[in-house]
PDB file of N, CA and C in Angstrom:
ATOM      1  N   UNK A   1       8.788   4.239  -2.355  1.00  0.00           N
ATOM      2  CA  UNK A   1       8.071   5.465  -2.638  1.00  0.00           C
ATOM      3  C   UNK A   1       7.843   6.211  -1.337  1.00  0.00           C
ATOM      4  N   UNK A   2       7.440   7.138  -1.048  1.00  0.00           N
ATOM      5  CA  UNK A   2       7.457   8.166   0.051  1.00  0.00           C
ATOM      6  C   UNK A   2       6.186   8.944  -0.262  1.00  0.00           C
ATOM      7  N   UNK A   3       5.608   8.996  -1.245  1.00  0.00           N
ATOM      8  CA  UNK A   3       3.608   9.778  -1.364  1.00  0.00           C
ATOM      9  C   UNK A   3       3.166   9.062  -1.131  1.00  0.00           C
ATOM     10  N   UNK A   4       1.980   9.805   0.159  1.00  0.00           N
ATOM     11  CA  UNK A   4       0.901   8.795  -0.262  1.00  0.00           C
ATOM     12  C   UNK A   4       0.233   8.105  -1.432  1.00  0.00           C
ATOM     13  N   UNK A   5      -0.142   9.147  -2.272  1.00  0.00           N
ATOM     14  CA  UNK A   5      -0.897   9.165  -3.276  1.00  0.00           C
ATOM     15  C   UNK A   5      -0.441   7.979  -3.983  1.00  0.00           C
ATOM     16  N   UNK A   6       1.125   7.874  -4.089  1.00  0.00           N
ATOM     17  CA  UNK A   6       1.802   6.736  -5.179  1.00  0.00           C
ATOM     18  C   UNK A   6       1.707   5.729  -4.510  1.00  0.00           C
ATOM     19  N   UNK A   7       1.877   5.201  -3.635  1.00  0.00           N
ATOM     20  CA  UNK A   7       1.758   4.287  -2.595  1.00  0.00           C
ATOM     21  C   UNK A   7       0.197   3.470  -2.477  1.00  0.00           C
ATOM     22  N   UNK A   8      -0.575   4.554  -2.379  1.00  0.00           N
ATOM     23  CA  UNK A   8      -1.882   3.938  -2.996  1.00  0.00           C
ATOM     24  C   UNK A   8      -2.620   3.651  -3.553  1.00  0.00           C
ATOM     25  N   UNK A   9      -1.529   4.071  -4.957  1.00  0.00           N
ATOM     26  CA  UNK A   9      -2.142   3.671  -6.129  1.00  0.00           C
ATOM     27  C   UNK A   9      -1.281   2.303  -6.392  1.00  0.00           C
ATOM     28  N   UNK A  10      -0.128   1.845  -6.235  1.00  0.00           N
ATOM     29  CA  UNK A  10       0.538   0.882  -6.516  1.00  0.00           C
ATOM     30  C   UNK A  10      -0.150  -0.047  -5.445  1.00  0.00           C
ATOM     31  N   UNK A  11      -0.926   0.392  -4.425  1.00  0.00           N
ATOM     32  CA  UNK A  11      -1.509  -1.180  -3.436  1.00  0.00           C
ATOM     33  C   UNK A  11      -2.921  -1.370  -4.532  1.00  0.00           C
ATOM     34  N   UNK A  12      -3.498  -0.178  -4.613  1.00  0.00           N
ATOM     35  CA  UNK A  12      -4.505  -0.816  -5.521  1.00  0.00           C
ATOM     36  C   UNK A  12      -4.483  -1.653  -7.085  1.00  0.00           C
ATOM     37  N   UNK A  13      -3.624  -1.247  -7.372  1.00  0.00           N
ATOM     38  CA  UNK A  13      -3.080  -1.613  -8.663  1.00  0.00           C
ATOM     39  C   UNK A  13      -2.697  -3.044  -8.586  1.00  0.00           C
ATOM     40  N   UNK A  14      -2.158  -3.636  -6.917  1.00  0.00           N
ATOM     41  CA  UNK A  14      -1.802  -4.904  -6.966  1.00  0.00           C
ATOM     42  C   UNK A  14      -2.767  -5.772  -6.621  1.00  0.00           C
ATOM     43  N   UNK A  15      -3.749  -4.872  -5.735  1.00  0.00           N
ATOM     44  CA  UNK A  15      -4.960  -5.673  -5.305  1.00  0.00           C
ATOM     45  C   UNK A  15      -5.942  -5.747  -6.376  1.00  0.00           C
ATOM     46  N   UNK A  16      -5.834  -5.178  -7.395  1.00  0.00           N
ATOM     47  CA  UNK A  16      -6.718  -5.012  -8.888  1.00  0.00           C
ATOM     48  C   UNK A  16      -8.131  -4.538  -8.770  1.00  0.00           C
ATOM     49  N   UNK A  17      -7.551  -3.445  -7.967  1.00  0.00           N
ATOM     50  CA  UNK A  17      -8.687  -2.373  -7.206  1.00  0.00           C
ATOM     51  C   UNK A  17      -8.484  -1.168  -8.450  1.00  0.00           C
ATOM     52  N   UNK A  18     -10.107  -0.583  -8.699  1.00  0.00           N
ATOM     53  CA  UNK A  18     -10.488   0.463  -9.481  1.00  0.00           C
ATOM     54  C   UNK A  18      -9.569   1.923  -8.755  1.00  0.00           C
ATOM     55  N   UNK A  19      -8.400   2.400  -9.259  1.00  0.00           N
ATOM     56  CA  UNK A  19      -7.498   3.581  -8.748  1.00  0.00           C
ATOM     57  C   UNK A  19      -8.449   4.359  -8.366  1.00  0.00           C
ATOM     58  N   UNK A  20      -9.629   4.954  -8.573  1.00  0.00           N
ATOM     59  CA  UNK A  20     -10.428   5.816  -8.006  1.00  0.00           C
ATOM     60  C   UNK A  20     -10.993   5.224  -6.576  1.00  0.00           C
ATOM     61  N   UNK A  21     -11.031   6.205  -5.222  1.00  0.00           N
ATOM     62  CA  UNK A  21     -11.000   5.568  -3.905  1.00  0.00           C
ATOM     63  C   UNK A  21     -11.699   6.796  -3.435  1.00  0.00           C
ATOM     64  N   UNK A  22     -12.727   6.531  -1.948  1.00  0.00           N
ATOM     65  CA  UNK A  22     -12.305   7.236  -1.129  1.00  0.00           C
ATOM     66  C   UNK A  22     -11.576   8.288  -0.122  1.00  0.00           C
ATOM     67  N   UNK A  23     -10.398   9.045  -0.350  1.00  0.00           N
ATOM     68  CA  UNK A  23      -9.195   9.276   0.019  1.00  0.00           C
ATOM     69  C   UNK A  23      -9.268   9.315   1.942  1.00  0.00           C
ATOM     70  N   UNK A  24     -10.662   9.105   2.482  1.00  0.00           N
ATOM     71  CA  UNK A  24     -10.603   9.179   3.674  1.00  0.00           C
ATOM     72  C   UNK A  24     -10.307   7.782   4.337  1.00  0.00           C
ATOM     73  N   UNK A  25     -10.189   6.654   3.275  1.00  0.00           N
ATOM     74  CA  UNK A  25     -10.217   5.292   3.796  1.00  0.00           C
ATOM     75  C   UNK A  25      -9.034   4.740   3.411  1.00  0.00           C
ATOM     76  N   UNK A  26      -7.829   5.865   3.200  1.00  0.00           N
ATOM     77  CA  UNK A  26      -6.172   5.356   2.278  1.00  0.00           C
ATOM     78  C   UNK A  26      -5.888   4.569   4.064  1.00  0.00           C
ATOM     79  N   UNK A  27      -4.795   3.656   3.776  1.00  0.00           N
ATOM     80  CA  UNK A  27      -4.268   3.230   4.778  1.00  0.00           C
ATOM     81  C   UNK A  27      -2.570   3.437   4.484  1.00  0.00           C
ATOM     82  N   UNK A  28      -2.193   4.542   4.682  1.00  0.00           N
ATOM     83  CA  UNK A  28      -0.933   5.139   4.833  1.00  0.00           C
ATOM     84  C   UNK A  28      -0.793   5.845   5.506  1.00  0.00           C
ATOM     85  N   UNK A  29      -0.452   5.112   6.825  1.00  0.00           N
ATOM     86  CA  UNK A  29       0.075   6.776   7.383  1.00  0.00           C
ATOM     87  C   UNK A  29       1.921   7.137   7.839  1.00  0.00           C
ATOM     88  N   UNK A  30       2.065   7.861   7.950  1.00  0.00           N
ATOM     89  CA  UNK A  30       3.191   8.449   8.220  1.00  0.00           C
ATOM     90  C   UNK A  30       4.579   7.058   9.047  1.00  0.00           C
ATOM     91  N   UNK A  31       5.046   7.011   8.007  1.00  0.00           N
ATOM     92  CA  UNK A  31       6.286   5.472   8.705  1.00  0.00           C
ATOM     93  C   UNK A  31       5.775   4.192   8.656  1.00  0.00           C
ATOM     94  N   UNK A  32       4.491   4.547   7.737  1.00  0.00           N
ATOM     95  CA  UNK A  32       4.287   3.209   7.575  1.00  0.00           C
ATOM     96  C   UNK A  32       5.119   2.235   6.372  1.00  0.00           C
ATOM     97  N   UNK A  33       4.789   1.088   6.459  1.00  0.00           N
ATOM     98  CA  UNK A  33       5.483   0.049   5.253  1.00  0.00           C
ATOM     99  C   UNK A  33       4.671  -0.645   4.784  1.00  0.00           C
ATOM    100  N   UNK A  34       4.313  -0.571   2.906  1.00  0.00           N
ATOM    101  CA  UNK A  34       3.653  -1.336   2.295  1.00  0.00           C
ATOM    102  C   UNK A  34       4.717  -2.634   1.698  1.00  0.00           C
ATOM    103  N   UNK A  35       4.561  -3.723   1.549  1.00  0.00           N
ATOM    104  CA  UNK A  35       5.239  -4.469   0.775  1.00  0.00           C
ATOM    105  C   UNK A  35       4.312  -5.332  -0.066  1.00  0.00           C
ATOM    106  N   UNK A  36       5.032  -5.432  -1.395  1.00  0.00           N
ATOM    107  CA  UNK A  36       4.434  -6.552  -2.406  1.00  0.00           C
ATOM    108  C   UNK A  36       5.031  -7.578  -2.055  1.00  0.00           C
ATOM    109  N   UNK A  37       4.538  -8.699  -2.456  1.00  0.00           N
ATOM    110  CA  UNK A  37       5.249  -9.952  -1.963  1.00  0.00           C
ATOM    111  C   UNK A  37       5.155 -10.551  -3.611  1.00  0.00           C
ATOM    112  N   UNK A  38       6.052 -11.091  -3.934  1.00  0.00           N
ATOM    113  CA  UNK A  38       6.297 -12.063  -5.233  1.00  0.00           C
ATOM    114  C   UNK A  38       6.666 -13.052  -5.049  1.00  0.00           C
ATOM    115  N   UNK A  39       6.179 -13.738  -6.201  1.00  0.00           N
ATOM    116  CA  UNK A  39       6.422 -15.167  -6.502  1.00  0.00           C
ATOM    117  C   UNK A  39       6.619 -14.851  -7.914  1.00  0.00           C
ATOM    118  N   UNK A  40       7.933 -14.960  -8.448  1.00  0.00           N
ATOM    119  CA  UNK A  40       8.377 -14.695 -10.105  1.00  0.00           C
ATOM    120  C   UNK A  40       8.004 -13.210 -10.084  1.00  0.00           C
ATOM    121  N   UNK A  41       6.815 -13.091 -11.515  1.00  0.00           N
ATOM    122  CA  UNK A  41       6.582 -11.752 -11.582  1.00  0.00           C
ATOM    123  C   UNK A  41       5.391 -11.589 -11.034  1.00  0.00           C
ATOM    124  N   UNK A  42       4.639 -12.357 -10.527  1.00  0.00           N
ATOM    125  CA  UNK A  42       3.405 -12.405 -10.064  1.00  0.00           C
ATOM    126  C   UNK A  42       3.480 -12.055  -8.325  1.00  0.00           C
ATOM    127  N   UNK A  43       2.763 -10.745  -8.358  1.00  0.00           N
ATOM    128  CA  UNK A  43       2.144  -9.986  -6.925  1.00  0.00           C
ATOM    129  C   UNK A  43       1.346 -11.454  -6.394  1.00  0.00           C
ATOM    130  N   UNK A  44       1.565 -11.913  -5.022  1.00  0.00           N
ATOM    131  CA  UNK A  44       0.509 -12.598  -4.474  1.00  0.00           C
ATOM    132  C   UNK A  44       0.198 -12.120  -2.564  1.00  0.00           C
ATOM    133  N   UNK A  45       0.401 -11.040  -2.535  1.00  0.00           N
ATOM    134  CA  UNK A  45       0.334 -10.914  -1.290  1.00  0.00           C
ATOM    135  C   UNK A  45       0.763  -9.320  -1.455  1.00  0.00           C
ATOM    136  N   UNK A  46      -0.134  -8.482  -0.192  1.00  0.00           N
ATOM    137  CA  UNK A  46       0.399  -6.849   0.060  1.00  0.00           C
ATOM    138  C   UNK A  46       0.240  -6.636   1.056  1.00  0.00           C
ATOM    139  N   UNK A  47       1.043  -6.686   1.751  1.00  0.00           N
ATOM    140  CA  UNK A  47       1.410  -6.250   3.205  1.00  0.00           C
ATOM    141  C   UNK A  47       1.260  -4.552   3.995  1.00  0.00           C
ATOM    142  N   UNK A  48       0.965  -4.504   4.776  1.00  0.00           N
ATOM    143  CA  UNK A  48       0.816  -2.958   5.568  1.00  0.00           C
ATOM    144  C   UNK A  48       1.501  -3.136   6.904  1.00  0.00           C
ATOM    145  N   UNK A  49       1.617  -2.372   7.462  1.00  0.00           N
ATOM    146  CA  UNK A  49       2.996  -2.350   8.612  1.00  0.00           C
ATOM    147  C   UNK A  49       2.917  -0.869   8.931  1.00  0.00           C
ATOM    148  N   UNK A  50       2.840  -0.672  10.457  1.00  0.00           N
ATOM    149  CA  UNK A  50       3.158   0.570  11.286  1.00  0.00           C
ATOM    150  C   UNK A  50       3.942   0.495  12.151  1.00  0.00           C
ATOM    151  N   UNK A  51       5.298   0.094  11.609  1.00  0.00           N
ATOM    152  CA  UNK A  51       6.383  -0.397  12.466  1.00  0.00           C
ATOM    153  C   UNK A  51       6.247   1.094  13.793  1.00  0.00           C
ATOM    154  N   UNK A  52       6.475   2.558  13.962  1.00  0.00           N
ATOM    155  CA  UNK A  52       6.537   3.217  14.718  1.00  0.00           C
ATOM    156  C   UNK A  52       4.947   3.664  14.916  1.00  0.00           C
ATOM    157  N   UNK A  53       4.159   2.784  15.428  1.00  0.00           N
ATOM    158  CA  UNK A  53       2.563   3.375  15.119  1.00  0.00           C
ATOM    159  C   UNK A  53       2.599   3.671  17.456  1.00  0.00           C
ATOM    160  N   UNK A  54       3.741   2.678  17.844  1.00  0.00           N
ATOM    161  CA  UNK A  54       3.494   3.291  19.180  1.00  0.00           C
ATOM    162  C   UNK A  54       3.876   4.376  19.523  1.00  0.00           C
ATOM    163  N   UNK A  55       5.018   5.287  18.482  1.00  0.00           N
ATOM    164  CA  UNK A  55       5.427   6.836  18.904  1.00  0.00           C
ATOM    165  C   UNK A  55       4.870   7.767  18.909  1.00  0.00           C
TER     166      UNK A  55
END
């Protein structure tokens, strides 16, 4: 995905967080990488990543 907006609704959705948020406390920013982690069909892990956060 590439929106924020979708991006933070699919981390909350995995963390089984209420979709209504803050929007000043999203943790997406620009090049960042969210990943789900699975086991079968089951989410057990969500990862965040600012691979270019030194540019």
């Amino acid at each position: 995905m590439s929106h924020q907006l979708c991006i933070i609704a699919a981390q909350r959705r995995a963390r089984r967080l209420p979709l209504a948020h803050n929007p000043a406390t999203r943790q997406c920013d620009l090049a960042s990488v969210t990943s789900l982690v699975f086991i079968g069909d089951t989410i057990v892990d969500v990862r965040y990543a600012e691979p270019a956060a030194h540019l």
